[in-house]
C-alpha atoms as a PDB file:
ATOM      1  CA  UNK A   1      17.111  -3.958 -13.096  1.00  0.00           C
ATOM      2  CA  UNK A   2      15.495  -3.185 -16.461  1.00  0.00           C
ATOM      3  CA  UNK A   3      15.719   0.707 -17.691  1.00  0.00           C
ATOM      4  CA  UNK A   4      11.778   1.092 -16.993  1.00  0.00           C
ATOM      5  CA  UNK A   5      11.467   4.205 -14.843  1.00  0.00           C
ATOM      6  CA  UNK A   6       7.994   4.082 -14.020  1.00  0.00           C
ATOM      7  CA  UNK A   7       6.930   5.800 -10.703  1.00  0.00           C
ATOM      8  CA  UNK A   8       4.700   3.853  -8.952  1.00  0.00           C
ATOM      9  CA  UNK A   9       1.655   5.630  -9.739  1.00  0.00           C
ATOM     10  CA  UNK A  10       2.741   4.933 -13.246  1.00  0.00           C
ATOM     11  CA  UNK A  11       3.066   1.365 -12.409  1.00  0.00           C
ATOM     12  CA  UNK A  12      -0.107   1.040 -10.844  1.00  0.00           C
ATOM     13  CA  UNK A  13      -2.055   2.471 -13.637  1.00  0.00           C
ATOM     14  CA  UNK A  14      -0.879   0.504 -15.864  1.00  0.00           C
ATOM     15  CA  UNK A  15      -0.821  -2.765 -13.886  1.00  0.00           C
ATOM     16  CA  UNK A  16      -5.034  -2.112 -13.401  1.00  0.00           C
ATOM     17  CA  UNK A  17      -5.182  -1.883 -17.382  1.00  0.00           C
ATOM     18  CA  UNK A  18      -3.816  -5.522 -17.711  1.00  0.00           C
ATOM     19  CA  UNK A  19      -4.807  -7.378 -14.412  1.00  0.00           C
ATOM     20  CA  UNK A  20      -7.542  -9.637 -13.906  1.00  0.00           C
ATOM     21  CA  UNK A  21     -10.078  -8.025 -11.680  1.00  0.00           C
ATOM     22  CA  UNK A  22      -8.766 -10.337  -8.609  1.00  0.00           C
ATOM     23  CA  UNK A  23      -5.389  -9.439  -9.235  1.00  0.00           C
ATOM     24  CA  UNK A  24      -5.701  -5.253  -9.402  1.00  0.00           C
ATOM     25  CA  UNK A  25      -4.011  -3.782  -6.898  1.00  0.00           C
ATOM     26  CA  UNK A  26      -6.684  -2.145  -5.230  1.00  0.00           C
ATOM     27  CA  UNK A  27      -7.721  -5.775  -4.550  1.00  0.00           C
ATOM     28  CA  UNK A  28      -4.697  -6.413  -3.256  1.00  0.00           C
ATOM     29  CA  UNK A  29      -4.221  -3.913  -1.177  1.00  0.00           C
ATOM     30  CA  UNK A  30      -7.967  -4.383   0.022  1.00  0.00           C
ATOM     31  CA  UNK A  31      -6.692  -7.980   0.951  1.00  0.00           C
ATOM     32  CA  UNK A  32      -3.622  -6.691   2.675  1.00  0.00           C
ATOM     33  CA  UNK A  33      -5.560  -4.625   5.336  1.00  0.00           C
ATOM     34  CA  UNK A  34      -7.600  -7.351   5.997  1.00  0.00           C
ATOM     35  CA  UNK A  35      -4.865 -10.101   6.589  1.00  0.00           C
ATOM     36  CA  UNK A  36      -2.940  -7.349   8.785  1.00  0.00           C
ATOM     37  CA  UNK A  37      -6.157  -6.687  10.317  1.00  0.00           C
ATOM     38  CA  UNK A  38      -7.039 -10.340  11.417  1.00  0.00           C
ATOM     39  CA  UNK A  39      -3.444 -11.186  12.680  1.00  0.00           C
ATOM     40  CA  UNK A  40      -3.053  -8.295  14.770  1.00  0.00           C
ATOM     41  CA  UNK A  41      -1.361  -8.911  18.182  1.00  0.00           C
ATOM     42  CA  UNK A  42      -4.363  -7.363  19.277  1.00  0.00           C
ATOM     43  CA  UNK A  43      -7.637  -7.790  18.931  1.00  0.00           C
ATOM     44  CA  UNK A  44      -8.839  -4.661  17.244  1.00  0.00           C
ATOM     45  CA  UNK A  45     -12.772  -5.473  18.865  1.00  0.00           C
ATOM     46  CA  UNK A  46     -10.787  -4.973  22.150  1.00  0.00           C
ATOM     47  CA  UNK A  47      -9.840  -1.532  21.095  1.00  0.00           C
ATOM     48  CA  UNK A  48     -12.569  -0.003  18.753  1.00  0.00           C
ATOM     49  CA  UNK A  49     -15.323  -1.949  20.687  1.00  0.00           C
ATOM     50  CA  UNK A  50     -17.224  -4.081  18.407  1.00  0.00           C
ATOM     51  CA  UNK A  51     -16.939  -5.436  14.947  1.00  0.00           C
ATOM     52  CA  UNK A  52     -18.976  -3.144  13.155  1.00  0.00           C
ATOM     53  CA  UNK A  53     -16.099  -0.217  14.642  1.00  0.00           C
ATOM     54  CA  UNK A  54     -13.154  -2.821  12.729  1.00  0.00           C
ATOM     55  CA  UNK A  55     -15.178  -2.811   9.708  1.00  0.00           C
ATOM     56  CA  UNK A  56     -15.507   0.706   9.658  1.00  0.00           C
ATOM     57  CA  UNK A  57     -11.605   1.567  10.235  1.00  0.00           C
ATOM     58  CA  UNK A  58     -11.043  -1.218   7.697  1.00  0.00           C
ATOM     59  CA  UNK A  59     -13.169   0.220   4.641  1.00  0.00           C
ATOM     60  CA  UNK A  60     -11.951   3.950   5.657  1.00  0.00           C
ATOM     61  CA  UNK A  61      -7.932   2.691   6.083  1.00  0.00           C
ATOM     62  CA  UNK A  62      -8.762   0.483   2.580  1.00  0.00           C
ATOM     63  CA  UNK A  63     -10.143   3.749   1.149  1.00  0.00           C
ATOM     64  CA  UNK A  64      -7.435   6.654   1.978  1.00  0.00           C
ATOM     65  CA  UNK A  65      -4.609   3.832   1.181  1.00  0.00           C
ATOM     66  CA  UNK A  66      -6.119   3.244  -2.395  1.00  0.00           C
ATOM     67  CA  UNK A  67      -6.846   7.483  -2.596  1.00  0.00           C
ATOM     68  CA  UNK A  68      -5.218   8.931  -5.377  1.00  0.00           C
ATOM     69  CA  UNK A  69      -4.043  11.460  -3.156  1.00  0.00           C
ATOM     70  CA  UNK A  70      -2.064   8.932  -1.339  1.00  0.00           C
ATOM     71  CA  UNK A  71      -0.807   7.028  -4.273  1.00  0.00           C
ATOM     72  CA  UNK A  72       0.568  10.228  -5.445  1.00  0.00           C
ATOM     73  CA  UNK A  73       2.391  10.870  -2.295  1.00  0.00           C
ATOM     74  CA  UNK A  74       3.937   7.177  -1.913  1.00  0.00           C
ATOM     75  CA  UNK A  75       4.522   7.221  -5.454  1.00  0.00           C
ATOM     76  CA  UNK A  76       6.721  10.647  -5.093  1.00  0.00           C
ATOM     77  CA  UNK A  77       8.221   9.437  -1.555  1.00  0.00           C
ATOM     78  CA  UNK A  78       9.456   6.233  -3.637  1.00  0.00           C
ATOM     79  CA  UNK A  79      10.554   8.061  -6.678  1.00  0.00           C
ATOM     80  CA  UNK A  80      12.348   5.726  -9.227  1.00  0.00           C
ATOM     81  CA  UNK A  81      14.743   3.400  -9.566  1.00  0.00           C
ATOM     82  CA  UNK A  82      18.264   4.570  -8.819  1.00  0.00           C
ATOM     83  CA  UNK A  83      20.626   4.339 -11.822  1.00  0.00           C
ATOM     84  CA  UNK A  84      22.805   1.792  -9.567  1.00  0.00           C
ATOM     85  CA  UNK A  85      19.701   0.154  -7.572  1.00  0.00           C
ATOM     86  CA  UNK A  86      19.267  -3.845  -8.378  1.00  0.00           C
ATOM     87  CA  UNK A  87      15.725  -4.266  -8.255  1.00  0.00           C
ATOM     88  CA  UNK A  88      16.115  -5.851  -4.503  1.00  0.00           C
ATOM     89  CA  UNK A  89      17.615  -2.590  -3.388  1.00  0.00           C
ATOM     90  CA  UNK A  90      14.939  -0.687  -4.918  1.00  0.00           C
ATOM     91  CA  UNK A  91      12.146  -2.896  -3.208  1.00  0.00           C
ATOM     92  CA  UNK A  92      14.280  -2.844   0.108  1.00  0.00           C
ATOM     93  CA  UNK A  93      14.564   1.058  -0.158  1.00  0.00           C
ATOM     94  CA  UNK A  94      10.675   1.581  -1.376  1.00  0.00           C
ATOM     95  CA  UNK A  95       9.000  -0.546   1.227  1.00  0.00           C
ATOM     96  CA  UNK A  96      11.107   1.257   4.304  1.00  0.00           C
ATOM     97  CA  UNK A  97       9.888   4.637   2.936  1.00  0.00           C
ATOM     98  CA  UNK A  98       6.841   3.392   2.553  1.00  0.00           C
ATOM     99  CA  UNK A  99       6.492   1.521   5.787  1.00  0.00           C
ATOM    100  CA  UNK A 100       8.055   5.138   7.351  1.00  0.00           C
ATOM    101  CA  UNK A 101       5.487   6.653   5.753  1.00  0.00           C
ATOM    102  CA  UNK A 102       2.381   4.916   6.914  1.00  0.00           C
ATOM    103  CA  UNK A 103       3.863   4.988  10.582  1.00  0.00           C
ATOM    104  CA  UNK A 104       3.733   8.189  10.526  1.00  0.00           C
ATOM    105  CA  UNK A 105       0.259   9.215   8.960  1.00  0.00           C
ATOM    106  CA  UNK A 106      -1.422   6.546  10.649  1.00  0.00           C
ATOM    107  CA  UNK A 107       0.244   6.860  14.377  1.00  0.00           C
END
């Protein structure tokens, strides 16, 4: 792994500087929800009761995820690479954290 240290907030901010507007990752993230969203074992209509309701928890979940508030706390959570991380065991160690983290807000 390279000696860059950026935090992830770090990373982010500078990845929207030098991304094409498709490609920022507020659009990617936006994309994310909706994939997850659409291949849910269940339908989400079934649960929230129409598809104005999915809409609605889409934009508001797309919205606190891409919060600065919450890219601050992932970003912390995550912290930097470890001295003797490869950058698989950084990604491997960052997405459980992360994935622990969302479990538990959004439960």
């Amino acid at each position: 792994m390279t000696t860059n240290k950026y935090s992830l907030q770090q990373y982010i901010q500078q990845d929207q500087k030098h991304s094409p507007k498709n490609q920022l990752p507020s659009s990617l993230i936006e994309a994310g929800i909706s994939n997850g969203i659409s291949s849910a074992p269940v339908s989400l209509v079934g649960i929230l009761g129409s598809n104005k309701k999915v809409e609605k928890f889409r934009n508001e979940l797309t919205k606190d995820l891409q919060s600065p508030e919450t890219i601050h706390e992932i970003s912390t959570l995550v912290g930097v690479p470890l001295g003797n991380e490869s950058e698989d065991q950084f990604v491997e160690r960052s997405l459980s954290k992360i994935r622990a983290y969302l479990n538990s807000k959004f439960k």
